[in-house]
C-alpha atoms as a PDB file:
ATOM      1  CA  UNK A   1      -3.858 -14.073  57.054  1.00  0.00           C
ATOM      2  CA  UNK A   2      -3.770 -17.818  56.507  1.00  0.00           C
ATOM      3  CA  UNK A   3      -3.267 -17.422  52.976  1.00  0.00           C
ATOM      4  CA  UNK A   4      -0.745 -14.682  53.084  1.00  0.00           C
ATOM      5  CA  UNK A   5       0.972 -17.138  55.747  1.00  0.00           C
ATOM      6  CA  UNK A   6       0.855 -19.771  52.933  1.00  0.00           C
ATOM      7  CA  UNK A   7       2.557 -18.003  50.739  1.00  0.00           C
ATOM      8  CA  UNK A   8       5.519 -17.285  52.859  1.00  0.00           C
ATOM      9  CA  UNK A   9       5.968 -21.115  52.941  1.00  0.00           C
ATOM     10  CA  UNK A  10       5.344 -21.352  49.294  1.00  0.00           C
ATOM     11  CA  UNK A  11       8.045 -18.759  48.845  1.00  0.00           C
ATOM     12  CA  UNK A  12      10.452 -20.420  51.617  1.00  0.00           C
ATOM     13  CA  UNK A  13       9.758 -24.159  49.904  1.00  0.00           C
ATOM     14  CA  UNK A  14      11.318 -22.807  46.792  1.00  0.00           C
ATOM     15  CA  UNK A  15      14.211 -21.246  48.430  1.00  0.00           C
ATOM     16  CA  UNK A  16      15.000 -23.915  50.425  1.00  0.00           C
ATOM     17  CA  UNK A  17      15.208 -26.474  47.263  1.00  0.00           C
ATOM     18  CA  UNK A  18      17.629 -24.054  45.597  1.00  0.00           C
ATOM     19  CA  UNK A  19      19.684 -23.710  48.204  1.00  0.00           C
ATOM     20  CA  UNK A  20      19.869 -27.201  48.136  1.00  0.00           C
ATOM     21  CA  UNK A  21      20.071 -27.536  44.686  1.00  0.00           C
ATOM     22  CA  UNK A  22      22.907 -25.114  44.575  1.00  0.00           C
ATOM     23  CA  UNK A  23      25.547 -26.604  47.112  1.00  0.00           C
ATOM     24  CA  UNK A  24      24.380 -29.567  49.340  1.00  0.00           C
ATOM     25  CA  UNK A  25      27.806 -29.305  51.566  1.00  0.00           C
ATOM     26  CA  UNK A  26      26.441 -25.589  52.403  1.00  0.00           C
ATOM     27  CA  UNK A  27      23.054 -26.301  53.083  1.00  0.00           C
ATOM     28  CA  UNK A  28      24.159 -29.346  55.023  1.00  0.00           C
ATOM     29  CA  UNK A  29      26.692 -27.186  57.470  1.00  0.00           C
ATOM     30  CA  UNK A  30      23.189 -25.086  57.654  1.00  0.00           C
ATOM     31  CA  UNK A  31      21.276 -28.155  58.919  1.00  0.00           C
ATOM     32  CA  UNK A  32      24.603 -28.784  61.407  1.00  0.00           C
ATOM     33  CA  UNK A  33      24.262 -25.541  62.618  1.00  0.00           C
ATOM     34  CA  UNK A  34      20.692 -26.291  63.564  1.00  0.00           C
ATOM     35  CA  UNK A  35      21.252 -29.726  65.321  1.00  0.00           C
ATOM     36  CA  UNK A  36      23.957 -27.300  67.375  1.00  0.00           C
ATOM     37  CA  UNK A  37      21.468 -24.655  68.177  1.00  0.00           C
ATOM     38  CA  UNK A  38      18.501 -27.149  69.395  1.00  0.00           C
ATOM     39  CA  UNK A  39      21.016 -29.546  70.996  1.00  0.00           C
ATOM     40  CA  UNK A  40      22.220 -25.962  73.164  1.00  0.00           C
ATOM     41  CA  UNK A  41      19.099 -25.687  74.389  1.00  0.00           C
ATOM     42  CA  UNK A  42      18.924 -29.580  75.408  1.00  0.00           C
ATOM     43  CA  UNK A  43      22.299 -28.693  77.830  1.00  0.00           C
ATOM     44  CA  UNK A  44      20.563 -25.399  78.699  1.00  0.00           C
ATOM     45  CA  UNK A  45      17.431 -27.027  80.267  1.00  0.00           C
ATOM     46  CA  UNK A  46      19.426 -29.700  81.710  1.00  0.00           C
ATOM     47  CA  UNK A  47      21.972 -27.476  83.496  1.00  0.00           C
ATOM     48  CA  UNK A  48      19.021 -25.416  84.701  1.00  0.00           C
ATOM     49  CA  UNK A  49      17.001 -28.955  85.587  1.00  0.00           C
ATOM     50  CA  UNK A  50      19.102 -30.801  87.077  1.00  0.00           C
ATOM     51  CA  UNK A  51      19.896 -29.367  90.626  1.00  0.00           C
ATOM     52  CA  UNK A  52      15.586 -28.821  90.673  1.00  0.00           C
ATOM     53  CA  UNK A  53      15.539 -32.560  90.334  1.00  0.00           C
ATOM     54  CA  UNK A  54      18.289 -33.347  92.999  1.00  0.00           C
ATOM     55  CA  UNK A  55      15.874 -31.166  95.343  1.00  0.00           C
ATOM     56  CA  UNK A  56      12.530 -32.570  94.026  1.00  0.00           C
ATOM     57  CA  UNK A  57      11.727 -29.568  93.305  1.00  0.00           C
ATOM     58  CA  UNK A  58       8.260 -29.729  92.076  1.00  0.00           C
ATOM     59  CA  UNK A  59       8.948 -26.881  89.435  1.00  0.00           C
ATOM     60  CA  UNK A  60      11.015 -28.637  87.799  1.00  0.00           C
ATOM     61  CA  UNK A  61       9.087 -29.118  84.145  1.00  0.00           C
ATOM     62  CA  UNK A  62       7.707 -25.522  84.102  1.00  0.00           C
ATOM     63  CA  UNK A  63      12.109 -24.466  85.059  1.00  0.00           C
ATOM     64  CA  UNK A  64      12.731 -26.322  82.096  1.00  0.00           C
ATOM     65  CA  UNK A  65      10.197 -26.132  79.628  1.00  0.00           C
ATOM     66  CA  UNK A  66      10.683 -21.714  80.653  1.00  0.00           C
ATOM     67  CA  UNK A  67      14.443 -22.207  78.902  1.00  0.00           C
ATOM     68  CA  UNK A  68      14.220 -24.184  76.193  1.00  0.00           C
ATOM     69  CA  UNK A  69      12.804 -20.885  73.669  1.00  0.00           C
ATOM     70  CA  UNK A  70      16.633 -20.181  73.082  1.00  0.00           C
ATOM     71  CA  UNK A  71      16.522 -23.381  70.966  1.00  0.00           C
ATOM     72  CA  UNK A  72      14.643 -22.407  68.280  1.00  0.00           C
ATOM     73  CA  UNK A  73      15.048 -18.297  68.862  1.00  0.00           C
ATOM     74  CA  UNK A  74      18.724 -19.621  67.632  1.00  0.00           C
ATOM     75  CA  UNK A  75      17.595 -21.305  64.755  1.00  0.00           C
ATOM     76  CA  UNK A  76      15.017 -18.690  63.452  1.00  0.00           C
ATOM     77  CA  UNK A  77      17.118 -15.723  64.024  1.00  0.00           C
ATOM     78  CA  UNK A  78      20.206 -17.174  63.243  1.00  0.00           C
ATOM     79  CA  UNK A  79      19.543 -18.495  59.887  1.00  0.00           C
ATOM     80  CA  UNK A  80      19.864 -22.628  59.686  1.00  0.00           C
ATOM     81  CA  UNK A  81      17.859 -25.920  58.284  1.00  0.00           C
ATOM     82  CA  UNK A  82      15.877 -27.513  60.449  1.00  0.00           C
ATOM     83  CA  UNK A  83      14.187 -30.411  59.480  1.00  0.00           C
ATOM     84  CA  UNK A  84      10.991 -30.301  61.779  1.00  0.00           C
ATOM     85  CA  UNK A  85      10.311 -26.776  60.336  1.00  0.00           C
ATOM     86  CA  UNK A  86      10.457 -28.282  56.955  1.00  0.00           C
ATOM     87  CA  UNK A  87       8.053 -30.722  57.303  1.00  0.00           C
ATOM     88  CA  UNK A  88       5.604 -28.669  57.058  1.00  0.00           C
ATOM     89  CA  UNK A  89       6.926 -25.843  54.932  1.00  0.00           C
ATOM     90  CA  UNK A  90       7.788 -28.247  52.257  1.00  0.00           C
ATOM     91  CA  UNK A  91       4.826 -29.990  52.365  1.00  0.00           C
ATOM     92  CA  UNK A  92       3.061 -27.080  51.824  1.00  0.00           C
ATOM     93  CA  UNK A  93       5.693 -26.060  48.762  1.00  0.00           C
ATOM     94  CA  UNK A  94       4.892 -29.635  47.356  1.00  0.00           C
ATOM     95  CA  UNK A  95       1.347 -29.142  47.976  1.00  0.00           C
ATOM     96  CA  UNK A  96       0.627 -25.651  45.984  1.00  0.00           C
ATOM     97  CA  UNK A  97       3.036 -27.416  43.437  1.00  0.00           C
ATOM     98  CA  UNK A  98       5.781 -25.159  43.621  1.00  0.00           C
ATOM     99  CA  UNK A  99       8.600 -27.727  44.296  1.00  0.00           C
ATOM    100  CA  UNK A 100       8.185 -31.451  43.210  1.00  0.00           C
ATOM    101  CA  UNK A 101       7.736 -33.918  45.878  1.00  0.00           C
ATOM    102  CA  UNK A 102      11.330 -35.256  44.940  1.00  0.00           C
ATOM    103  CA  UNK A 103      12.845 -32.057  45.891  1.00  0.00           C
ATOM    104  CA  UNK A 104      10.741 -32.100  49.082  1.00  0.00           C
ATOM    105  CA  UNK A 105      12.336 -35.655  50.341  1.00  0.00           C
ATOM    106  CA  UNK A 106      15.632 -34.609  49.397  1.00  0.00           C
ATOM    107  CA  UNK A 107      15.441 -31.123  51.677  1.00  0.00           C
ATOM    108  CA  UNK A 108      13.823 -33.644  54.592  1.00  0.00           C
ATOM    109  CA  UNK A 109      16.796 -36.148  54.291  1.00  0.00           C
ATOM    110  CA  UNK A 110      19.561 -33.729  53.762  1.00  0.00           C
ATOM    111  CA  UNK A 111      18.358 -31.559  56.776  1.00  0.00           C
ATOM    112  CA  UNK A 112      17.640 -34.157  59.020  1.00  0.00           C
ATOM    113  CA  UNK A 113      21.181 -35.881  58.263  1.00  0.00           C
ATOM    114  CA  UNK A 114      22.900 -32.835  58.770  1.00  0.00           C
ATOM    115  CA  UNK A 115      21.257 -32.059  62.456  1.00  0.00           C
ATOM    116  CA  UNK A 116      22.105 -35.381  63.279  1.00  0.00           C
ATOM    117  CA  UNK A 117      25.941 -34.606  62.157  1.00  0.00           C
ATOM    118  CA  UNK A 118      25.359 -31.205  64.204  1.00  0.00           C
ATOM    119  CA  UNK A 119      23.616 -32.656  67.603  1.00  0.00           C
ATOM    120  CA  UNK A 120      26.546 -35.493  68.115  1.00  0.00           C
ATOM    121  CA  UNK A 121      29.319 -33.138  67.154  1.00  0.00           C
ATOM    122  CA  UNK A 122      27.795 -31.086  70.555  1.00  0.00           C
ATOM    123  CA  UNK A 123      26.729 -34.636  72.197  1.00  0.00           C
ATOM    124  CA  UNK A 124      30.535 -35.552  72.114  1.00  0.00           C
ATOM    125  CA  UNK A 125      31.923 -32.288  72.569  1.00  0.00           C
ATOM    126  CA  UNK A 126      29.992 -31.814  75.992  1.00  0.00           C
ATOM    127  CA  UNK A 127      31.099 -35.157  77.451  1.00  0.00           C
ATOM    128  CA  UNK A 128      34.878 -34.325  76.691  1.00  0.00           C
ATOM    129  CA  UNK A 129      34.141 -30.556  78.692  1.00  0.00           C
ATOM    130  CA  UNK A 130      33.268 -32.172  81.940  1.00  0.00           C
ATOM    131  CA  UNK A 131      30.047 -30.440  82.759  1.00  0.00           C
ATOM    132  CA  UNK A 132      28.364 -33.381  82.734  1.00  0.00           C
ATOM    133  CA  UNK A 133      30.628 -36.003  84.053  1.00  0.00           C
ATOM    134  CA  UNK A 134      28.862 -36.361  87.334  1.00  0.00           C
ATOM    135  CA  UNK A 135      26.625 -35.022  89.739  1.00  0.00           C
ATOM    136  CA  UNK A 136      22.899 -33.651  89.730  1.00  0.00           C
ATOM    137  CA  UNK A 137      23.023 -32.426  85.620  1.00  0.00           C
ATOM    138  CA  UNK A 138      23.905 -36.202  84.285  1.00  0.00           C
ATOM    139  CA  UNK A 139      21.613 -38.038  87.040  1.00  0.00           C
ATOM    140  CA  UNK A 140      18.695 -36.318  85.194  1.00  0.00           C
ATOM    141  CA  UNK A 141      20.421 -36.814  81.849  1.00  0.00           C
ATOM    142  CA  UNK A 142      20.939 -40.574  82.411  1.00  0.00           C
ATOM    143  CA  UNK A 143      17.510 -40.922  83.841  1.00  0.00           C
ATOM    144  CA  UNK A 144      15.701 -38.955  81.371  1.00  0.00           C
ATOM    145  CA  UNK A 145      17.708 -40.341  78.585  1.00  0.00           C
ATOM    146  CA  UNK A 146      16.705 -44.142  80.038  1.00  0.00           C
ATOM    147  CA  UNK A 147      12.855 -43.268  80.187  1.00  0.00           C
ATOM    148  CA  UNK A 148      13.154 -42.497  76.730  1.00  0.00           C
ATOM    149  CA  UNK A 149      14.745 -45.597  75.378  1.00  0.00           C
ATOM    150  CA  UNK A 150      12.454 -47.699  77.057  1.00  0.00           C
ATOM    151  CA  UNK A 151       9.178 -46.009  75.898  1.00  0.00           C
ATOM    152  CA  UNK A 152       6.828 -47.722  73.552  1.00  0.00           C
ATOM    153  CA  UNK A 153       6.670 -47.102  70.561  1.00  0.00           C
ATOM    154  CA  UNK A 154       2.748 -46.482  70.322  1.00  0.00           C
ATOM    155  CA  UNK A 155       3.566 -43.496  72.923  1.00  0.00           C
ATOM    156  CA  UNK A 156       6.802 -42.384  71.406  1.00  0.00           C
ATOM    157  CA  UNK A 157       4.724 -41.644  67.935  1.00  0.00           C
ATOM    158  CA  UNK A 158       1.980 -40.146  69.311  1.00  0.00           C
ATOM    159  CA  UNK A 159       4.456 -37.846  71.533  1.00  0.00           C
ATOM    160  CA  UNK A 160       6.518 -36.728  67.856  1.00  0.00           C
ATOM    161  CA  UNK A 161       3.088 -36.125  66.508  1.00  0.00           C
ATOM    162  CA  UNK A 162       2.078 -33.566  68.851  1.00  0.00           C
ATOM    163  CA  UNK A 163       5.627 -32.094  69.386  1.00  0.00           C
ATOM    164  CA  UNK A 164       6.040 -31.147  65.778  1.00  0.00           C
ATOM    165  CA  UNK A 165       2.349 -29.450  65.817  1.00  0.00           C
ATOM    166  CA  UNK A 166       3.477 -27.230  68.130  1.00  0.00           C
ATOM    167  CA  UNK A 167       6.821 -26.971  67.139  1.00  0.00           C
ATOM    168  CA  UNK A 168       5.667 -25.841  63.107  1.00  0.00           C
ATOM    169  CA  UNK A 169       2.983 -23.905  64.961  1.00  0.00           C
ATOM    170  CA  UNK A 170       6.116 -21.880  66.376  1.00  0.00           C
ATOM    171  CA  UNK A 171       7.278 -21.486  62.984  1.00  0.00           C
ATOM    172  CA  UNK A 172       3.720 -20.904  61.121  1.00  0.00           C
ATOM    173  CA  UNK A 173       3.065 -17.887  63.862  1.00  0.00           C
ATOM    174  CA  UNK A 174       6.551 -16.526  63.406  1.00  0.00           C
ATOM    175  CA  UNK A 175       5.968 -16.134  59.769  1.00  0.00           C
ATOM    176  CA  UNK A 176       2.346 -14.381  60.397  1.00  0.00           C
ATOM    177  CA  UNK A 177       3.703 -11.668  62.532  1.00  0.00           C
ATOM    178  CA  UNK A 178       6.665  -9.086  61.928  1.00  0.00           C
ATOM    179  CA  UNK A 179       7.258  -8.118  65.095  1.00  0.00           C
ATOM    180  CA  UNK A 180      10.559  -9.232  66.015  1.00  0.00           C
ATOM    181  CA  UNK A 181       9.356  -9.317  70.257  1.00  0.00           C
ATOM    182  CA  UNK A 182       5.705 -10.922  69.129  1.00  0.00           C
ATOM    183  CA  UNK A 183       8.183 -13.726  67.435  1.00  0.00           C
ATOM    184  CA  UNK A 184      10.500 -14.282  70.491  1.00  0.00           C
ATOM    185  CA  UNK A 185       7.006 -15.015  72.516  1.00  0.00           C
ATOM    186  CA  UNK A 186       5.384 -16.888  70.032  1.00  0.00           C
ATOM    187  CA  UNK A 187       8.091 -19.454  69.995  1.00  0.00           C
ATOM    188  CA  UNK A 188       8.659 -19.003  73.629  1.00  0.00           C
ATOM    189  CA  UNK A 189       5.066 -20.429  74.383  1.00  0.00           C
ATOM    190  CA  UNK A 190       4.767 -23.013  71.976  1.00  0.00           C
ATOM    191  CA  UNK A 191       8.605 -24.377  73.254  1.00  0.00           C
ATOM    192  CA  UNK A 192       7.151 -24.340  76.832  1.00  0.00           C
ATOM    193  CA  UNK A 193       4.061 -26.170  75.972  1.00  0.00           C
ATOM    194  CA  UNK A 194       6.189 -28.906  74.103  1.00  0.00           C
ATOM    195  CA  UNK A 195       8.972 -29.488  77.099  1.00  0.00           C
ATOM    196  CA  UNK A 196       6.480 -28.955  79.787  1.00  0.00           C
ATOM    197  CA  UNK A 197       3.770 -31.566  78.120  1.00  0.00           C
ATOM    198  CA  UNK A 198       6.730 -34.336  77.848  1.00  0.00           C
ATOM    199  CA  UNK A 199       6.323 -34.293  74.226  1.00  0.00           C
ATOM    200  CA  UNK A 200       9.091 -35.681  71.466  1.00  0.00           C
ATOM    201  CA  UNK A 201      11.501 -33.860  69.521  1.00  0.00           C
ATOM    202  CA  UNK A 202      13.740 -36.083  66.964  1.00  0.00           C
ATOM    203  CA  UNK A 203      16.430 -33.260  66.569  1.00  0.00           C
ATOM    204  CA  UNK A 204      16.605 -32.419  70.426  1.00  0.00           C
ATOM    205  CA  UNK A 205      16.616 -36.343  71.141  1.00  0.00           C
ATOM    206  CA  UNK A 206      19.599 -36.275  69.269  1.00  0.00           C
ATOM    207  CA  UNK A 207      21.666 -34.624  71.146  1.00  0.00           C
ATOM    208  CA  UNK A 208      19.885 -35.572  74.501  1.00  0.00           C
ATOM    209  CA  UNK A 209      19.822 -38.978  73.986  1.00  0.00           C
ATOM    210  CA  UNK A 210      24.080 -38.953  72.300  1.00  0.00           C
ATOM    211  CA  UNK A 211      24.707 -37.321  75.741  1.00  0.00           C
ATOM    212  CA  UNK A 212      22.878 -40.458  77.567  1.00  0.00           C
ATOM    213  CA  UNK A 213      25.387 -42.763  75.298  1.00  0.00           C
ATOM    214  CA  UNK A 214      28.520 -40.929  75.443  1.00  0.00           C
ATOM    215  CA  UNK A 215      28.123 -40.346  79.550  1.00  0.00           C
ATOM    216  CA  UNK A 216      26.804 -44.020  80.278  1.00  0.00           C
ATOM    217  CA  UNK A 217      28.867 -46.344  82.168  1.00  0.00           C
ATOM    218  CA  UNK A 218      26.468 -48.822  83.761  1.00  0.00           C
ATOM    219  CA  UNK A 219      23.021 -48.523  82.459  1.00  0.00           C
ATOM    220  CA  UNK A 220      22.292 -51.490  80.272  1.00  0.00           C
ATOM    221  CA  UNK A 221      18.795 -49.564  78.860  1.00  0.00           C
ATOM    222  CA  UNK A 222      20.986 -46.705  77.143  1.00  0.00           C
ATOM    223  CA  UNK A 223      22.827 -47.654  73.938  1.00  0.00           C
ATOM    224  CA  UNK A 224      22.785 -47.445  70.700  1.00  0.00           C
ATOM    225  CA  UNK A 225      20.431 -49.290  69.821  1.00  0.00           C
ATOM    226  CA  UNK A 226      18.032 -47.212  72.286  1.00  0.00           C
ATOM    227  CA  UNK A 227      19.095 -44.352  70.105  1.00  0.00           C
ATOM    228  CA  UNK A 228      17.759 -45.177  66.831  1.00  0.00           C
ATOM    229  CA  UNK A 229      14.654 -47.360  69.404  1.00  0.00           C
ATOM    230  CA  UNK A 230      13.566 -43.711  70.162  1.00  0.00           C
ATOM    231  CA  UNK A 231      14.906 -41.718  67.180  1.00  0.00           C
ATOM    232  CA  UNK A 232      12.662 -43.907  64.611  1.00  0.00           C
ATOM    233  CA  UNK A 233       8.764 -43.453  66.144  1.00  0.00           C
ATOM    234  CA  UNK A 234      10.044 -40.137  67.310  1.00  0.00           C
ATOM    235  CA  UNK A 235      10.974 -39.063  63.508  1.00  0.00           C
ATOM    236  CA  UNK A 236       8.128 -40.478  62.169  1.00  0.00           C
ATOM    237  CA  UNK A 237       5.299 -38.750  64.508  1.00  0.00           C
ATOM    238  CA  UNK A 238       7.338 -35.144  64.126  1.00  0.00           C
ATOM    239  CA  UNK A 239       6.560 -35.462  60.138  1.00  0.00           C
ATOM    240  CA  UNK A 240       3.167 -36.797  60.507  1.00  0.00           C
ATOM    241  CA  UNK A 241       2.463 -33.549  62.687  1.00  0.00           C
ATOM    242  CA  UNK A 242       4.324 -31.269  61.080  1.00  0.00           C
ATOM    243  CA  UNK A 243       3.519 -32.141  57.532  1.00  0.00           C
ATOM    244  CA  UNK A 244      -0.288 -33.265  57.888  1.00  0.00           C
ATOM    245  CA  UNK A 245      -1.297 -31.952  60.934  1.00  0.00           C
ATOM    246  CA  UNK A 246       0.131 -28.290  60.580  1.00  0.00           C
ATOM    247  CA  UNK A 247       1.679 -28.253  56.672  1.00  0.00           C
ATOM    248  CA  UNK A 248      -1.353 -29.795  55.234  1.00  0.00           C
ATOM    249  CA  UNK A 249      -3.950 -28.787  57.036  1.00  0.00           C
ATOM    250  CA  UNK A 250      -3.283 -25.273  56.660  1.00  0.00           C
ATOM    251  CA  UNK A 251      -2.390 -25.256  52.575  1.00  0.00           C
ATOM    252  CA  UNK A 252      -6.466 -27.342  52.131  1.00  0.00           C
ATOM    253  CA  UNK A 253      -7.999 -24.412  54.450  1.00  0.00           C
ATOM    254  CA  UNK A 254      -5.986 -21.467  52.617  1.00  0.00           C
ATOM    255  CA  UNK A 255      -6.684 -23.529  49.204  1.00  0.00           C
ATOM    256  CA  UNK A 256     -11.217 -22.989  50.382  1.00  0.00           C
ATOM    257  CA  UNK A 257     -10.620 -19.494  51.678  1.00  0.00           C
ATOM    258  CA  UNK A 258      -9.171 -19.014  48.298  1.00  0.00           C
ATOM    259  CA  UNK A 259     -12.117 -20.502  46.179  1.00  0.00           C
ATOM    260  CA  UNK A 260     -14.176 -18.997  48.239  1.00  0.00           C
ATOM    261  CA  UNK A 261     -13.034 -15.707  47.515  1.00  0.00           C
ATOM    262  CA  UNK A 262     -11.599 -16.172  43.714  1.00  0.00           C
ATOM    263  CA  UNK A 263      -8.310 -14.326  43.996  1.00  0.00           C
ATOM    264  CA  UNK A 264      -5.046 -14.575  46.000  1.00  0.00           C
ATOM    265  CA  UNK A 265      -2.789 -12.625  47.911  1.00  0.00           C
ATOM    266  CA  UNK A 266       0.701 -11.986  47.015  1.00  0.00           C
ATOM    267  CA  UNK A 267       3.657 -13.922  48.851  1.00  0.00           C
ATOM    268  CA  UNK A 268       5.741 -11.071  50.835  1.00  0.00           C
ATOM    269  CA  UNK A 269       9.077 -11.281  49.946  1.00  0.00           C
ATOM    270  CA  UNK A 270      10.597  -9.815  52.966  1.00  0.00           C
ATOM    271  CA  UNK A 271       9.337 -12.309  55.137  1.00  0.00           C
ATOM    272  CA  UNK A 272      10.540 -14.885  53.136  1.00  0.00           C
ATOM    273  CA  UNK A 273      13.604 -13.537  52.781  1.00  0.00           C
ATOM    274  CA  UNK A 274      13.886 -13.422  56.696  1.00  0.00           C
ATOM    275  CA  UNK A 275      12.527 -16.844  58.003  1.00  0.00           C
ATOM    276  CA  UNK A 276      14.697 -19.472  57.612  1.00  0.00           C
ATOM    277  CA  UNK A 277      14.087 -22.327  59.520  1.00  0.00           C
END
């Protein structure tokens, strides 16, 4: 299975730098569209979360971490470029030398650019809707959003690190099965694990974190500067996880099963035709 699985993101590395190749304004509305889907489920969790955390409500992590699946359900299912999932399913293309390592940067900065575009097109549309303008929903926003700006460093890598494990995890697992219902709760658990653990995710910071700026009025530790403060350790961990911890670790064990066994399996095109992530 590993190997077949390895395949898929073989097949998916190379269709990714295509699309790239092809038209960068498409696959960068792609990547927007993904920075909109994640940063949904941000205002999801939040809407749900904060009335629990008006009420101390000691459920409030498991509430929240329970809602955030529709985050990357939207992306899978939907069809967009996200740029955690591509650090590892890049990697893994640049690994088994089916796209250069060029082509591999230029799908990480493209995607990640474009989610960014996506998540404070939806940051600044929310705080012009009002829904988060006072009460319960922007008291956790504006606290949550604080926390994060003022974390360390040290801790905000480490957090990205193991955020983007489970997060490409999500994505490996989805690619393994074909059951549409085994994918919905294969992303569903791995989601919960990473919102209920406190972990970091760049893209969802994005649009959590824009909210925090655009809805600030007196809080001298959210800013700009707090933005990129969080976005940069935060990036950094979710590639080291996704592409070493996940990406590579899983091309080196496919690469023994496969010299162990002196053949390989063929990449199925269907699947790779209908995970796009």
């Amino acid at each position: 299975m590993i190997k077949t699985t390895v395949g898929v993101m073989e097949g998916l590395s190379v269709v990714k730098a295509e699309a790239l190749e092809k038209s960068i304004s498409r696959y960068f509305l792609l990547s927007m569209l993904a920075g909109i889907y994640v940063g949904l489920g941000i205002i999801l969790i939040f809407s749900v979360g904060g009335p629990l955390h008006a009420a101390g409500a000691p459920v409030l992590k498991l509430v929240m971490g329970a809602s955030f699946g529709v985050a990357l359900t939207l992306v899978i299912f939907a069809g967009s470029e996200l740029f955690t999932g591509n650090n590892m399913i890049m990697t893994i293309g640049s690994l088994s030398n089916k796209v250069s390592w060029g082509k591999t940067w230029a799908v990480w900065g493209v995607s990640y650019f474009g989610n960014l575009a996506g998540a404070l097109l939806l940051a600044y549309g929310m705080s012009l809707s009002g829904l988060i303008d006072q009460g319960p929903v922007q008291d956790l926003l504006l606290t949550v959003t604080a926390a994060k700006m003022s974390a360390p460093f040290m801790q905000l890598l480490i957090r990205g690190i193991l955020c983007n494990v489970l997060v490409c995890l999500a994505v490996w697992m989805s690619a393994a099965v074909k059951n549409e219902t085994a994918k919905l709760i294969l992303i569903f658990w791995c989601l919960f694990a990473f919102i209920g653990s406190g972990f970091e995710h760049s893209v969802a910071n994005m649009t959590l974190l824009g909210m925090g700026v655009f809805e600030n009025t007196s809080m001298t530790a959210i800013g700009w500067a707090g933005y990129v403060k969080n976005l940069v350790p935060v990036t950094i961990g979710n590639v080291i996880g996704g592409a070493v911890f996940v990406g590579a670790a899983y091309w080196y064990a496919a690469k023994g099963k496969e010299e162990a066994e002196g053949d390989s399996q063929d990449i199925s095109q269907e699947r790779v035709k209908v995970l796009s992530v």
